[in-house]
PDB file of N, CA and C in Angstrom:
ATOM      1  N   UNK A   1     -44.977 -51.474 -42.129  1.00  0.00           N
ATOM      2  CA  UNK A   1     -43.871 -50.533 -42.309  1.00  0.00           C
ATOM      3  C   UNK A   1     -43.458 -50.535 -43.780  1.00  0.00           C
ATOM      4  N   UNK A   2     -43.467 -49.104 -44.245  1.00  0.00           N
ATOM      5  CA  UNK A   2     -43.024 -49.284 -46.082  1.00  0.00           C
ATOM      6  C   UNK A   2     -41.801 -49.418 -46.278  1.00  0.00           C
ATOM      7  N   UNK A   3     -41.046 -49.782 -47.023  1.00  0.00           N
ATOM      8  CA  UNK A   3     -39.902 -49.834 -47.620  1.00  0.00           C
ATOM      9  C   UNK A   3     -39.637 -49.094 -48.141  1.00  0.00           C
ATOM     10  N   UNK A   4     -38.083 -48.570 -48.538  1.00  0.00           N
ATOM     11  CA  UNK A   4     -38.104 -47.717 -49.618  1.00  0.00           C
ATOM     12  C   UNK A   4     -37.646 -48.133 -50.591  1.00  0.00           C
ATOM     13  N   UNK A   5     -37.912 -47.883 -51.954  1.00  0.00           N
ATOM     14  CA  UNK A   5     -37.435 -48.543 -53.120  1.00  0.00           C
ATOM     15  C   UNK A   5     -36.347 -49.214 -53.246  1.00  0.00           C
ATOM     16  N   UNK A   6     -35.902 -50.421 -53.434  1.00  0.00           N
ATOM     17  CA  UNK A   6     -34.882 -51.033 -53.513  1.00  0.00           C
ATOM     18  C   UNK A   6     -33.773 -50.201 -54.158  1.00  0.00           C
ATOM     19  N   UNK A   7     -32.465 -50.310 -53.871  1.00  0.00           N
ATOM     20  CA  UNK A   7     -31.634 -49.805 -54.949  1.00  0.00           C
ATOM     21  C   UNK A   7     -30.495 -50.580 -54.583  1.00  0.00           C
ATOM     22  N   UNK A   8     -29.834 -50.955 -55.615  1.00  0.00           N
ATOM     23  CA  UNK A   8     -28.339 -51.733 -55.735  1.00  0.00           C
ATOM     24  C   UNK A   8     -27.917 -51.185 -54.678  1.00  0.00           C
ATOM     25  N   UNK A   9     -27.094 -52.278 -53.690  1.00  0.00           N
ATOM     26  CA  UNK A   9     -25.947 -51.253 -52.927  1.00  0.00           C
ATOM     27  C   UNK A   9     -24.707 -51.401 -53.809  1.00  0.00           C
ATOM     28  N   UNK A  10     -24.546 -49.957 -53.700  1.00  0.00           N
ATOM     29  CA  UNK A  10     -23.168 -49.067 -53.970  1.00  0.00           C
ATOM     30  C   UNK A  10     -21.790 -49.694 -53.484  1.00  0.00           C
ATOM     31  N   UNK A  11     -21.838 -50.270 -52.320  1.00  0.00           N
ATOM     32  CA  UNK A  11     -20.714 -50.367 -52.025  1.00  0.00           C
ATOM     33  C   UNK A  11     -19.851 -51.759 -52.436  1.00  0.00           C
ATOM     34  N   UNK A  12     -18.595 -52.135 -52.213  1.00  0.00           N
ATOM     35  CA  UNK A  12     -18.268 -53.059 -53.102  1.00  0.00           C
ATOM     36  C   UNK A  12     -17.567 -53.529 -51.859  1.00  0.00           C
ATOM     37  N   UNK A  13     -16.905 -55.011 -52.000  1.00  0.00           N
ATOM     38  CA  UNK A  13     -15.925 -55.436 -51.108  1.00  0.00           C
ATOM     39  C   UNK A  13     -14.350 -54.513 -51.518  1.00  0.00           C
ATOM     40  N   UNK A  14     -13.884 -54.310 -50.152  1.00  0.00           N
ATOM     41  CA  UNK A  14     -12.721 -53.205 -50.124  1.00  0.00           C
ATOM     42  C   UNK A  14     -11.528 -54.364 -51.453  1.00  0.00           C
ATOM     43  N   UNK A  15     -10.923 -53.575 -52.044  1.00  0.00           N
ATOM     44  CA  UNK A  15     -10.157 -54.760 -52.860  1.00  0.00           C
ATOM     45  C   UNK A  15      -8.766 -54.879 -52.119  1.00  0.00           C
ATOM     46  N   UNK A  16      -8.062 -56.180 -52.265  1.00  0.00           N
ATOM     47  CA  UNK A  16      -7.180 -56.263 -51.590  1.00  0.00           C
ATOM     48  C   UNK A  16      -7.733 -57.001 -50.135  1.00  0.00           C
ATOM     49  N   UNK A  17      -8.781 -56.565 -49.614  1.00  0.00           N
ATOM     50  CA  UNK A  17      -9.015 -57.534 -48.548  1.00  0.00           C
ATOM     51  C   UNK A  17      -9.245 -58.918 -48.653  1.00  0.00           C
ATOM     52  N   UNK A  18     -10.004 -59.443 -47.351  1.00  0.00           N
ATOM     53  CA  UNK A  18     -10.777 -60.912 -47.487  1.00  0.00           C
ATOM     54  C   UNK A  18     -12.222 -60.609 -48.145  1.00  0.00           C
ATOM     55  N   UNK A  19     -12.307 -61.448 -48.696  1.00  0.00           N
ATOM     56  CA  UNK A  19     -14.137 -61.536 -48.797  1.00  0.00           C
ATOM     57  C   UNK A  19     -14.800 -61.668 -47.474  1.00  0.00           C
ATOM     58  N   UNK A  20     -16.073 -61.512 -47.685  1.00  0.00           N
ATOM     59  CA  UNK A  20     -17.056 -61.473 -46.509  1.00  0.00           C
ATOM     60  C   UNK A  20     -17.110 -63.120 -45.673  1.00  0.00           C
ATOM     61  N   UNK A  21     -17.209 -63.379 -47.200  1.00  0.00           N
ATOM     62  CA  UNK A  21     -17.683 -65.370 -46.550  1.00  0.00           C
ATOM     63  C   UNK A  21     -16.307 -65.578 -46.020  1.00  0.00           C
ATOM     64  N   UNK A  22     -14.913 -65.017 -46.411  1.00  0.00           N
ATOM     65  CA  UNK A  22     -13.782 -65.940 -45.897  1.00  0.00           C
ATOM     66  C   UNK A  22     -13.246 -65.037 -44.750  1.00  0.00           C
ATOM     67  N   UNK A  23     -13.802 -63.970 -44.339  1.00  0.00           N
ATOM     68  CA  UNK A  23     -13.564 -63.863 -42.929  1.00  0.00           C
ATOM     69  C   UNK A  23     -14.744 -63.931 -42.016  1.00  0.00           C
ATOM     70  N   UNK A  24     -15.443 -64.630 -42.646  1.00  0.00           N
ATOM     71  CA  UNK A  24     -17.042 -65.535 -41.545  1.00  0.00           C
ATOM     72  C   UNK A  24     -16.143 -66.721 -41.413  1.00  0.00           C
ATOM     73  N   UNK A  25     -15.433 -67.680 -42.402  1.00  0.00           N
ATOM     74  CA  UNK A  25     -14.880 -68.496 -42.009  1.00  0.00           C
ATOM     75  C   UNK A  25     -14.271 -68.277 -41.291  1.00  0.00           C
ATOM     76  N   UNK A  26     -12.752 -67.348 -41.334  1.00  0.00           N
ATOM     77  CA  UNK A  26     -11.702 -66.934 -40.283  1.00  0.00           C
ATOM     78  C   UNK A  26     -12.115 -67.165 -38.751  1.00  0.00           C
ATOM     79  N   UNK A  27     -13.066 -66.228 -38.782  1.00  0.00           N
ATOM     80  CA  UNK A  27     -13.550 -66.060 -37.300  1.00  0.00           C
ATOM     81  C   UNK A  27     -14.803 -67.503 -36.847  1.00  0.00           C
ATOM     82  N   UNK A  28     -15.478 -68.203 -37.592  1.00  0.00           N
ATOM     83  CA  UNK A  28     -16.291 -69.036 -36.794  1.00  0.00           C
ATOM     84  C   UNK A  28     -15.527 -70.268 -36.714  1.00  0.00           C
ATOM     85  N   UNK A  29     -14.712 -70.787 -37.593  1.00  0.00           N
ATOM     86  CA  UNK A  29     -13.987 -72.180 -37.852  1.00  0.00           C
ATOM     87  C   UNK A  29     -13.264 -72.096 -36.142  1.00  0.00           C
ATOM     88  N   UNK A  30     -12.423 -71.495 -36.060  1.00  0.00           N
ATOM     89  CA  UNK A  30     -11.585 -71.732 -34.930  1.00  0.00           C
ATOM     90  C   UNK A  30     -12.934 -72.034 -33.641  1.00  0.00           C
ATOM     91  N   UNK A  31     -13.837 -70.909 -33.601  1.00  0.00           N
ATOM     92  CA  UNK A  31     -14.836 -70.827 -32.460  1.00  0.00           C
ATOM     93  C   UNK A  31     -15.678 -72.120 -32.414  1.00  0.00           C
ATOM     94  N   UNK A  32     -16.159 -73.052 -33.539  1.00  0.00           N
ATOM     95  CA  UNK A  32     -16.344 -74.093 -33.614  1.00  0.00           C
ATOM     96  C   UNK A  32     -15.561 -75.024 -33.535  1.00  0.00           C
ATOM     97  N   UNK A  33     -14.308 -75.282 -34.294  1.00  0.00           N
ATOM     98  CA  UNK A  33     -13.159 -76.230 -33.607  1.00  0.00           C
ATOM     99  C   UNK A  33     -12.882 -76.202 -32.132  1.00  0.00           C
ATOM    100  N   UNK A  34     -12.950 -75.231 -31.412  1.00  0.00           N
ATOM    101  CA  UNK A  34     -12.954 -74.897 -30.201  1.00  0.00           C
ATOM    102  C   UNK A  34     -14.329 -75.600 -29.155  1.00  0.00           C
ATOM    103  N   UNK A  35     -15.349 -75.438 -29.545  1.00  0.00           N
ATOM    104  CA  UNK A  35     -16.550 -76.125 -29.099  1.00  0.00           C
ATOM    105  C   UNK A  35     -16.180 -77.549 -29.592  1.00  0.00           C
ATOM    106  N   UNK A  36     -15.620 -78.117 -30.571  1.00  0.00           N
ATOM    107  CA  UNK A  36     -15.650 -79.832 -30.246  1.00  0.00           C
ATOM    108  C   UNK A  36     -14.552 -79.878 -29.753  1.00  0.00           C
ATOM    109  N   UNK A  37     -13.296 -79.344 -29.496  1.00  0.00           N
ATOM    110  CA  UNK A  37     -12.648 -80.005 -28.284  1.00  0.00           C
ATOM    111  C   UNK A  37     -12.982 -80.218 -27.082  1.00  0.00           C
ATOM    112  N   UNK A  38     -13.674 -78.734 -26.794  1.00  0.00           N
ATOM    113  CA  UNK A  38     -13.547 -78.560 -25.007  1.00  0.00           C
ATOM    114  C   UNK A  38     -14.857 -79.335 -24.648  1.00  0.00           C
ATOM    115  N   UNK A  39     -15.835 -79.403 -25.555  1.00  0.00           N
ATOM    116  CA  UNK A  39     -17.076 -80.199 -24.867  1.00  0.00           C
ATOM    117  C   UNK A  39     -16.673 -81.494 -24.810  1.00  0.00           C
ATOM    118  N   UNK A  40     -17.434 -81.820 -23.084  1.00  0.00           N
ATOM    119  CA  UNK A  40     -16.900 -83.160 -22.635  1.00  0.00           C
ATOM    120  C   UNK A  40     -17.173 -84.404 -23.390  1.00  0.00           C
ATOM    121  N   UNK A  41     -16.440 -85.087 -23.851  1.00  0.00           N
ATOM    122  CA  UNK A  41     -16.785 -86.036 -24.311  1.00  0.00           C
ATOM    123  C   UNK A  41     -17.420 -87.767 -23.720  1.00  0.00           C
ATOM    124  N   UNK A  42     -17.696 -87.197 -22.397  1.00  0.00           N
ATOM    125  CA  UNK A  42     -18.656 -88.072 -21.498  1.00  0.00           C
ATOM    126  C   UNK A  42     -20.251 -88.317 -22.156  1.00  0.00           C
ATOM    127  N   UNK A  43     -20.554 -88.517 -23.262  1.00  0.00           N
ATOM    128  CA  UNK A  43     -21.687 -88.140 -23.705  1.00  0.00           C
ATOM    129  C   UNK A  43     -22.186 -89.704 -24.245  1.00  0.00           C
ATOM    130  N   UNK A  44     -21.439 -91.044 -24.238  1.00  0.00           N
ATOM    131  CA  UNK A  44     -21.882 -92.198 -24.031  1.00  0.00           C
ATOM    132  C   UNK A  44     -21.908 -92.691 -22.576  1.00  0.00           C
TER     133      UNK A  44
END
């Protein structure tokens, strides 16, 4: 399958918002803090 010529993307982060990486944090931190509480800790 060809590609088509690379070109810069155009678009920019909206200003005034979060960055990309700090609302990947926002949303996975809690969903992972969440997985080590609730998993049982019967595991010895």
């Amino acid at each position: 399958m060809a590609l088509p010529t690379y070109r810069k993307p155009t678009r920019k982060a909206p200003k005034g918002g979060p960055s990309l990486v700090s609302l990947t944090l926002l949303i996975t931190a809690p969903a992972v803090f969440a997985v080590a509480v609730l998993r049982p800790r019967s595991s010895r």
